[in-house]
Each structure stands twice: as C-alpha cells, then as structure tokens.
PDB file of N, CA and C in Angstrom:
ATOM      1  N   UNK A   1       0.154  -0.249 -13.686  1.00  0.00           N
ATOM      2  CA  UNK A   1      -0.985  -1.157 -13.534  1.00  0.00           C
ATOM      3  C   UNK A   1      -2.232  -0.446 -14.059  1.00  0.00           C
ATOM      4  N   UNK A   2      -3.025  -1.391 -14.651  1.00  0.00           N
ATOM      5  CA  UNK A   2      -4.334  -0.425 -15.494  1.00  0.00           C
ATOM      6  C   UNK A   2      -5.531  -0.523 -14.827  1.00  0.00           C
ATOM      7  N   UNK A   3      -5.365  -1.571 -13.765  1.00  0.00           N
ATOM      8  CA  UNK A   3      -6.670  -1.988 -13.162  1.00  0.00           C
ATOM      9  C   UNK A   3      -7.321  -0.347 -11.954  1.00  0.00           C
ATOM     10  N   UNK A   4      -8.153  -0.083 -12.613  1.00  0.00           N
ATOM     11  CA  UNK A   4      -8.525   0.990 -11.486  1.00  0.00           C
ATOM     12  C   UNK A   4      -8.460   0.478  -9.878  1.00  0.00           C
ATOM     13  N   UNK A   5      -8.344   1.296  -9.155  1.00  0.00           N
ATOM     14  CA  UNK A   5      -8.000   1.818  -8.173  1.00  0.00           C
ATOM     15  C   UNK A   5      -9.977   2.424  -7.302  1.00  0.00           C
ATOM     16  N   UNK A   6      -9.739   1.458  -6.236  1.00  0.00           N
ATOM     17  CA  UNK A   6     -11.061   2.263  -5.087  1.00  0.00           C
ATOM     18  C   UNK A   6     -10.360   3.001  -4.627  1.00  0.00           C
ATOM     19  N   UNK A   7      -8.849   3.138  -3.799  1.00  0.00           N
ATOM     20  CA  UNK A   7      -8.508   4.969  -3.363  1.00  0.00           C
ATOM     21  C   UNK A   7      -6.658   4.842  -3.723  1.00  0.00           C
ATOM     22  N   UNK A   8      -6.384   5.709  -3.133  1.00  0.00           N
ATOM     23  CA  UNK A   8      -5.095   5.992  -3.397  1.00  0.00           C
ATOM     24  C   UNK A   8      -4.309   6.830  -1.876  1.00  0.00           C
ATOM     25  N   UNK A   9      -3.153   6.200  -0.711  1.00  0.00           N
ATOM     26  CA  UNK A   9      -2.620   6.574  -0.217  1.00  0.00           C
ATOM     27  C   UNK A   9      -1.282   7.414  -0.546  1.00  0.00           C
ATOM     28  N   UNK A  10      -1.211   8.567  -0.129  1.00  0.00           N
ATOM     29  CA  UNK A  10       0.214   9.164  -1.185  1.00  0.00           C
ATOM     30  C   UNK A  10       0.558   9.643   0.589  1.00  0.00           C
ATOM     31  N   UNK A  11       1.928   9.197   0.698  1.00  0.00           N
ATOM     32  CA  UNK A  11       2.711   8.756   1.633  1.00  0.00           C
ATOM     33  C   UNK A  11       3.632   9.548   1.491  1.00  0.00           C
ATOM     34  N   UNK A  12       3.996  10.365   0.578  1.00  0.00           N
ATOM     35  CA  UNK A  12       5.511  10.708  -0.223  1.00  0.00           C
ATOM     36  C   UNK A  12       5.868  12.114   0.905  1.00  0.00           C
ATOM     37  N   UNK A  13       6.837  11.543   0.938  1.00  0.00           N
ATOM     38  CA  UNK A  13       7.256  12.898   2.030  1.00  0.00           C
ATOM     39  C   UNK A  13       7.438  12.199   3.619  1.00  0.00           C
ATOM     40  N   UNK A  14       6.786  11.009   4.214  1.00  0.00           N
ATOM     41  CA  UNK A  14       7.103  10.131   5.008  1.00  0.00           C
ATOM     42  C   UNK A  14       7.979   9.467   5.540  1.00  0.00           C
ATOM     43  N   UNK A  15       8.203   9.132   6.582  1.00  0.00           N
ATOM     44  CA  UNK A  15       9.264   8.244   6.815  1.00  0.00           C
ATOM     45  C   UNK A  15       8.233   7.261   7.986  1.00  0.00           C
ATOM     46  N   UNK A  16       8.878   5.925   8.066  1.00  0.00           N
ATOM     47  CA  UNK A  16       8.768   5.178   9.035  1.00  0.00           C
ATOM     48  C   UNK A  16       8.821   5.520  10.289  1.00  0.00           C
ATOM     49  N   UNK A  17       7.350   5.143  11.257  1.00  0.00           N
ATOM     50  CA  UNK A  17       6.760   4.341  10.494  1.00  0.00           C
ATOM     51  C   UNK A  17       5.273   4.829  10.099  1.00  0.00           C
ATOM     52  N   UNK A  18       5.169   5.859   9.857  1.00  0.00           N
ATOM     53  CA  UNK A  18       4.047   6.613   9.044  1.00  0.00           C
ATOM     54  C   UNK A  18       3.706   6.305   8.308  1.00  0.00           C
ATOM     55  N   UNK A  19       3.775   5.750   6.482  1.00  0.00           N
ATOM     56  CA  UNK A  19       3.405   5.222   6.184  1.00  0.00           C
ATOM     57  C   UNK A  19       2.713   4.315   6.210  1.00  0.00           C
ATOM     58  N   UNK A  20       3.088   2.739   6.961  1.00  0.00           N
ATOM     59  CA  UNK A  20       2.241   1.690   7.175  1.00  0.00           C
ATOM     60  C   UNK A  20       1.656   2.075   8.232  1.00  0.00           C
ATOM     61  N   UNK A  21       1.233   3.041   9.302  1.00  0.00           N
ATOM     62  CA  UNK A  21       0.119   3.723   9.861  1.00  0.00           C
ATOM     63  C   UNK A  21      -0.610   4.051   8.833  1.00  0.00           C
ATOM     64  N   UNK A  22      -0.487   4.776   8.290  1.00  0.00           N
ATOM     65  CA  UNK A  22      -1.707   5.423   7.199  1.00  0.00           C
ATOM     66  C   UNK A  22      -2.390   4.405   6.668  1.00  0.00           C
ATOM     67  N   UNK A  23      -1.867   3.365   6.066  1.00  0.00           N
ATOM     68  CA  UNK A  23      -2.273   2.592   5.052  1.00  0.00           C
ATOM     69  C   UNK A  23      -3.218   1.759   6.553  1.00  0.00           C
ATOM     70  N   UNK A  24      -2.621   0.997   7.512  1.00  0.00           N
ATOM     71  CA  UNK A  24      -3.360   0.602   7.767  1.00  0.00           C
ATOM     72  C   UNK A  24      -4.677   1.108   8.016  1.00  0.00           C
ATOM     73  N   UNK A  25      -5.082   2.246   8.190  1.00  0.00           N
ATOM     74  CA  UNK A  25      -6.079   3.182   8.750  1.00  0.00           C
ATOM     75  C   UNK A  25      -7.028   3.237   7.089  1.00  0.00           C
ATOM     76  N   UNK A  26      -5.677   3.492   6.203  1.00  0.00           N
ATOM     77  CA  UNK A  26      -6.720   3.687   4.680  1.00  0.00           C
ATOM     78  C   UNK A  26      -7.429   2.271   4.137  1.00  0.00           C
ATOM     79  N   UNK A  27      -6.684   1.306   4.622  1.00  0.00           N
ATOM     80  CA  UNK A  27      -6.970  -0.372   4.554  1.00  0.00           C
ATOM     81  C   UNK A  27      -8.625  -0.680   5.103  1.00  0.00           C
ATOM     82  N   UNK A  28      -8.448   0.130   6.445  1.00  0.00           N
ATOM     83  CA  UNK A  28     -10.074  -0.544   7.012  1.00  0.00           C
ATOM     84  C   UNK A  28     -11.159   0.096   6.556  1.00  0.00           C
ATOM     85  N   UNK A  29     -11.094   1.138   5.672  1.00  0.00           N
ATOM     86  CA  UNK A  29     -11.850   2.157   5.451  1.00  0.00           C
ATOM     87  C   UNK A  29     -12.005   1.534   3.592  1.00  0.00           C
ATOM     88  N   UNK A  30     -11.464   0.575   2.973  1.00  0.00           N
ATOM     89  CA  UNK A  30     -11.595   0.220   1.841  1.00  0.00           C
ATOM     90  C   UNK A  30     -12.685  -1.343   1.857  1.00  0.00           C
ATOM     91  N   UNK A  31     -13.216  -1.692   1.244  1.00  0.00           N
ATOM     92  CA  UNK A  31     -14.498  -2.818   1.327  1.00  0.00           C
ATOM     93  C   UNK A  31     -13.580  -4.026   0.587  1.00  0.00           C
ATOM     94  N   UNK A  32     -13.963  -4.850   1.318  1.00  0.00           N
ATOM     95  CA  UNK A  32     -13.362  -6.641   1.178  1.00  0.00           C
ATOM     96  C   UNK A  32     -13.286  -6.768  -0.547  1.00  0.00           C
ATOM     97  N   UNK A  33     -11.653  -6.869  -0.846  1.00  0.00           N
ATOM     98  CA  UNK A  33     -11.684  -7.268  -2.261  1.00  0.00           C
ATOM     99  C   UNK A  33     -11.283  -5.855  -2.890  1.00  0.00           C
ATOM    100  N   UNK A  34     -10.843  -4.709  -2.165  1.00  0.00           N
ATOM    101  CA  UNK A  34     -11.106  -3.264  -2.550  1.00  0.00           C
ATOM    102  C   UNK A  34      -9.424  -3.186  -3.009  1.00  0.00           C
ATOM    103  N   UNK A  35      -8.960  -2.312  -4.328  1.00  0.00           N
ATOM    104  CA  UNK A  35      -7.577  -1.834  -4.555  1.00  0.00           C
ATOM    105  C   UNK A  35      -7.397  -0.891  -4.270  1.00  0.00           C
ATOM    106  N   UNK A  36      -6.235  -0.552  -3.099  1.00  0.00           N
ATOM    107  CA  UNK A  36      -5.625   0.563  -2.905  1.00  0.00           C
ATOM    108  C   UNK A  36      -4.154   0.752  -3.867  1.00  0.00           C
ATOM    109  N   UNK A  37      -4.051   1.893  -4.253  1.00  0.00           N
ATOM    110  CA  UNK A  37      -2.773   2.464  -4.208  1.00  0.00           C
ATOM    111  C   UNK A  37      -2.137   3.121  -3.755  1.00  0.00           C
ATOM    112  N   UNK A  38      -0.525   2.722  -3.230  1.00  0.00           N
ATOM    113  CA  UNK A  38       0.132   3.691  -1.894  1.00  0.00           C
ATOM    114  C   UNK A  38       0.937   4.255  -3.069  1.00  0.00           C
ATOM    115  N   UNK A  39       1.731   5.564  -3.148  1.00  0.00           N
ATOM    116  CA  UNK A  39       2.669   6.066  -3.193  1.00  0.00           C
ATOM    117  C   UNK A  39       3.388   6.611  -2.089  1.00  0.00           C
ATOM    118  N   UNK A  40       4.966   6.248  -1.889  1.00  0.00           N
ATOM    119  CA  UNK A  40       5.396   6.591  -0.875  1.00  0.00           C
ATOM    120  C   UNK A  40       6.799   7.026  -1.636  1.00  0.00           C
ATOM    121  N   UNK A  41       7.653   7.437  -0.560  1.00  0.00           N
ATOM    122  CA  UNK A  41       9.015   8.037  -1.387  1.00  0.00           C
ATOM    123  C   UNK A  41      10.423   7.604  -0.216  1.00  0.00           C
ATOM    124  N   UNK A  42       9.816   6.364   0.955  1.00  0.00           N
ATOM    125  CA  UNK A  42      10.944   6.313   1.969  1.00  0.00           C
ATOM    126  C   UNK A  42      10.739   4.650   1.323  1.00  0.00           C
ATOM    127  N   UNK A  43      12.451   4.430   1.169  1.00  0.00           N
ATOM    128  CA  UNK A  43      12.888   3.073   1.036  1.00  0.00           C
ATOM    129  C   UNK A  43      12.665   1.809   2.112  1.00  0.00           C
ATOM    130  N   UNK A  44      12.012   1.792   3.293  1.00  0.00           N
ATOM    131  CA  UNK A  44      12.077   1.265   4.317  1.00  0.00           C
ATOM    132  C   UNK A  44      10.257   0.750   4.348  1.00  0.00           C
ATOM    133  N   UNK A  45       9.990   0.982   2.985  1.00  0.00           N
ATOM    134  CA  UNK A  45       8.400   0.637   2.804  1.00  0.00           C
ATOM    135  C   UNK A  45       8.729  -0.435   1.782  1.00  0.00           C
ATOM    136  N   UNK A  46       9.605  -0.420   1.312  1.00  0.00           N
ATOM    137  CA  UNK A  46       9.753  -2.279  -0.135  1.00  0.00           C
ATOM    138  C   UNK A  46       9.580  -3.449   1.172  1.00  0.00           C
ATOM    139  N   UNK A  47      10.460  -2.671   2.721  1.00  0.00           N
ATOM    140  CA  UNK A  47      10.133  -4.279   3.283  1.00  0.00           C
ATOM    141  C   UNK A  47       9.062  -4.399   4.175  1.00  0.00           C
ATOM    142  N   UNK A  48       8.626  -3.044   4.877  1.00  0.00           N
ATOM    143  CA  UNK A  48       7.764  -2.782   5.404  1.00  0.00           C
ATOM    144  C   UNK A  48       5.802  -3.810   5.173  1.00  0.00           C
ATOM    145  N   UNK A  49       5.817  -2.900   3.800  1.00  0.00           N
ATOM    146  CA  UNK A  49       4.618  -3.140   2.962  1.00  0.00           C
ATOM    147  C   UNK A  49       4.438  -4.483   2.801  1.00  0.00           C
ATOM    148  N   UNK A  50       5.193  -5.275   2.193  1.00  0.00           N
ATOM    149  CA  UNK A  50       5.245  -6.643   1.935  1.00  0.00           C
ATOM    150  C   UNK A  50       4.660  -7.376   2.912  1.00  0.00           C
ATOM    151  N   UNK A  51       5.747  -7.007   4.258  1.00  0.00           N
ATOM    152  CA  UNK A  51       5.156  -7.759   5.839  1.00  0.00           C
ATOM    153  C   UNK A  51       3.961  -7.430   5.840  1.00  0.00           C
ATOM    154  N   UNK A  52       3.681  -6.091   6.425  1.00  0.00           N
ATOM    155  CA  UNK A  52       1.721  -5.974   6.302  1.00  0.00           C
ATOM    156  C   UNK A  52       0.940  -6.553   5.647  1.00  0.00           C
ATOM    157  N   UNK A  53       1.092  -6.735   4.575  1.00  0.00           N
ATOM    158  CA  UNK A  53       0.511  -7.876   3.556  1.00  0.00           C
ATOM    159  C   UNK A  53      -0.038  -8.997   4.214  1.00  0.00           C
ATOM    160  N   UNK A  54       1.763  -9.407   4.109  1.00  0.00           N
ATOM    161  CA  UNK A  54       1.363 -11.067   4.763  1.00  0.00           C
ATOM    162  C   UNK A  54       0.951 -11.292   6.011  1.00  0.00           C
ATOM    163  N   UNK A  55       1.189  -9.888   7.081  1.00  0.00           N
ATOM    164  CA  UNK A  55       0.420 -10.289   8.396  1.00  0.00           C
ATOM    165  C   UNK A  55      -0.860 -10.181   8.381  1.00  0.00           C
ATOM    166  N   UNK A  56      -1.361  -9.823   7.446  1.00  0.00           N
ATOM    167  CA  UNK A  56      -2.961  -9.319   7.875  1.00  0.00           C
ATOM    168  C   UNK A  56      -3.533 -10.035   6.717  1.00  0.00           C
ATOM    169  N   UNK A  57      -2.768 -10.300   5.583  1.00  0.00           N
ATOM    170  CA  UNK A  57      -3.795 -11.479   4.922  1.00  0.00           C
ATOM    171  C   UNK A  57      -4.180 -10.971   3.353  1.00  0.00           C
ATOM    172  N   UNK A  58      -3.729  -9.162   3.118  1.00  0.00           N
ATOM    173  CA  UNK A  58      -4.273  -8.484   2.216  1.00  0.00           C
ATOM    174  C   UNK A  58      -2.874  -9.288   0.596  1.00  0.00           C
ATOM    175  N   UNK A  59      -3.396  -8.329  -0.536  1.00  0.00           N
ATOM    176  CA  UNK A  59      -2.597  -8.870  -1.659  1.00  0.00           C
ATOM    177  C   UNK A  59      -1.702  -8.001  -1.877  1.00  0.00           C
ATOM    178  N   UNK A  60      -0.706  -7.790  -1.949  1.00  0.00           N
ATOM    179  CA  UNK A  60       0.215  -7.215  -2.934  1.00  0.00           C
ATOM    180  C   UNK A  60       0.233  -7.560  -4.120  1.00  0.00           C
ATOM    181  N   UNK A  61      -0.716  -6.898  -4.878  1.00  0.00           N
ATOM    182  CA  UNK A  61      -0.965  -7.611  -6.488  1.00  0.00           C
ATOM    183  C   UNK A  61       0.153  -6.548  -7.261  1.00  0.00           C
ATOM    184  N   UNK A  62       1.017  -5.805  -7.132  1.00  0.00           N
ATOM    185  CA  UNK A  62       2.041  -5.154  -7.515  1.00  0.00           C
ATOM    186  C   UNK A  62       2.718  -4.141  -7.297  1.00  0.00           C
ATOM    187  N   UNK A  63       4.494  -4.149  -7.056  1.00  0.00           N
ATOM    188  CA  UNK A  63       5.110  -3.005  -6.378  1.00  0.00           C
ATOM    189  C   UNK A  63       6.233  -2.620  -7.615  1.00  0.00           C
ATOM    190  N   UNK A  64       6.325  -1.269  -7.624  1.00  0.00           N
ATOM    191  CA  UNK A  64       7.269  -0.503  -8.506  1.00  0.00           C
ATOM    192  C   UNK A  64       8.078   0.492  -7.966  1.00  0.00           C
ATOM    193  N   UNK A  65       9.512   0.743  -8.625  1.00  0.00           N
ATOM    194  CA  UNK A  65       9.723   1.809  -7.947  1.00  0.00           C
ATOM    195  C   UNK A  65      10.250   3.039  -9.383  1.00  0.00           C
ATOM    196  N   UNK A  66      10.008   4.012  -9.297  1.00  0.00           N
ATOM    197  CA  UNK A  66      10.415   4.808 -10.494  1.00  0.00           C
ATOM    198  C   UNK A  66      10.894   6.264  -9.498  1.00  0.00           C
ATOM    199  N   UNK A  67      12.196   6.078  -9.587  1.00  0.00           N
ATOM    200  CA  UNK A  67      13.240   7.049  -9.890  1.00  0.00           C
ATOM    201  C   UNK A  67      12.893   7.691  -8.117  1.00  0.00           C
ATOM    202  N   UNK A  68      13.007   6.532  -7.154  1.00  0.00           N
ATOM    203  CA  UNK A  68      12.759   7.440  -5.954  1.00  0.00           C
ATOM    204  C   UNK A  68      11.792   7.285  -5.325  1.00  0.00           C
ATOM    205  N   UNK A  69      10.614   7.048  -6.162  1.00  0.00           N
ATOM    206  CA  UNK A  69       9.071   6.688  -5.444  1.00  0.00           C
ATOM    207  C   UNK A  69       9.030   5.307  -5.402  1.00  0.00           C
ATOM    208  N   UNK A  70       8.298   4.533  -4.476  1.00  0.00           N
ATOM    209  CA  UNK A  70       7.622   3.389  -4.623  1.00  0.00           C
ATOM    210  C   UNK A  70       5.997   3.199  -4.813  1.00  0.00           C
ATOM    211  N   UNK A  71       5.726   2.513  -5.859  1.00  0.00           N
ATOM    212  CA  UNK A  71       4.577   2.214  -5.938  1.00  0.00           C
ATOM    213  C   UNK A  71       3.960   1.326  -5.639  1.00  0.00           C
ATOM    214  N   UNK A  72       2.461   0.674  -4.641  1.00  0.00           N
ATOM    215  CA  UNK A  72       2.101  -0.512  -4.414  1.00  0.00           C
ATOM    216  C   UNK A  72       0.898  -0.779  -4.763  1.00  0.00           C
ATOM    217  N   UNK A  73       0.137  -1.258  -5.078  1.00  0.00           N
ATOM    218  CA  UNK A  73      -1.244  -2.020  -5.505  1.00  0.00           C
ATOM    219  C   UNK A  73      -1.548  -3.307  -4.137  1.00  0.00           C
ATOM    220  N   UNK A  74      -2.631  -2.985  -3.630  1.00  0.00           N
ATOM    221  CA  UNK A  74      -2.642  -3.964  -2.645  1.00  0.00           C
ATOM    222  C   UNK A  74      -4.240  -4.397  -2.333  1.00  0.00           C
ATOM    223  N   UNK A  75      -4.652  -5.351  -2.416  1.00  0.00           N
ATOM    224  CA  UNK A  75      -5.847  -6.286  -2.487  1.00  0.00           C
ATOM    225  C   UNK A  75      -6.301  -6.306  -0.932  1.00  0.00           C
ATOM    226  N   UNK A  76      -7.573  -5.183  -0.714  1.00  0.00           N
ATOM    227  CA  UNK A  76      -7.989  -5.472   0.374  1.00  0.00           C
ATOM    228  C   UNK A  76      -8.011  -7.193   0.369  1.00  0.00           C
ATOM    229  N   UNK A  77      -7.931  -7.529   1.558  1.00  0.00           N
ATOM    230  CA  UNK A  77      -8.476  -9.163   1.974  1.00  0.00           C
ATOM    231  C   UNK A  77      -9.998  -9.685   1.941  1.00  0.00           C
ATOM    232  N   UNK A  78     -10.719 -10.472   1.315  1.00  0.00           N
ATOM    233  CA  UNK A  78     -12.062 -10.857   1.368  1.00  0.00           C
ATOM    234  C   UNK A  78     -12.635 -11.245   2.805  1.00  0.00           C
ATOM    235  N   UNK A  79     -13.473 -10.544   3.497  1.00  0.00           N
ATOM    236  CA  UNK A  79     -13.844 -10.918   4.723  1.00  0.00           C
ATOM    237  C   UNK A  79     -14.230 -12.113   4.596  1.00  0.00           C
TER     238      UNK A  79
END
C-alpha cells in the first residue's frame, strides 16, 4: 500500500491476545480518519483484526500476508 501511514504497530513476535491489545491502545492515540499500520507474525490476527474493525467502527482499508507476517492498514473511524 503507498498511502502513507500516521504510525505503525509492529506486533511480530506476539501471540493472542496481545496484539489486538496494542492496537487498541495504538488506535486511541491516532486522530479521527488517522492510518495505522500493524505488522504482526501470529495467524490468529487475519480473524482477530477484522472483528475489531467491525466492532468499533474503524476501516480495514487493506490486509496482506507475506511469507509469515501479516500486514494491516486500518482507518481510524471519523468521530
């Protein structure tokens, strides 16, 4: 994805449910409309991440995975 990035969570080395702790914590600390990027490296975040999304309202504007890592792009929510 080319669109810059306001911060970047790197998760890698994590397991559940650490990750979506972090993020949520890195989430409130990003401004309405703000792109984070997570890198994480535990498989139990493709279904994880998605849900958070949709419970709280934010975007998943794109997820990848290359060779082990997952990558996410996620659209703070507009207050």
């Amino acid at each position: 994805m080319s669109q810059p990035v306001d911060a970047i969570l790197d998760a890698t080395g994590l397991n559940c449910p650490e990750p979506v702790m972090m993020l949520h914590n890195k989430v409130r600390d990003l401004p309405a409309g703000g792109l984070l990027k997570v890198i994480a490296t535990d498989p139990s975040t493709r279904r994880d991440i998605p849900k958070f999304c949709i419970f709280l309202g934010h975007e998943l504007v794109e997820q990848q995975e290359e060779a082990g890592t997952y990558l996410y792009w996620i659209r703070k929510k507009a207050e």
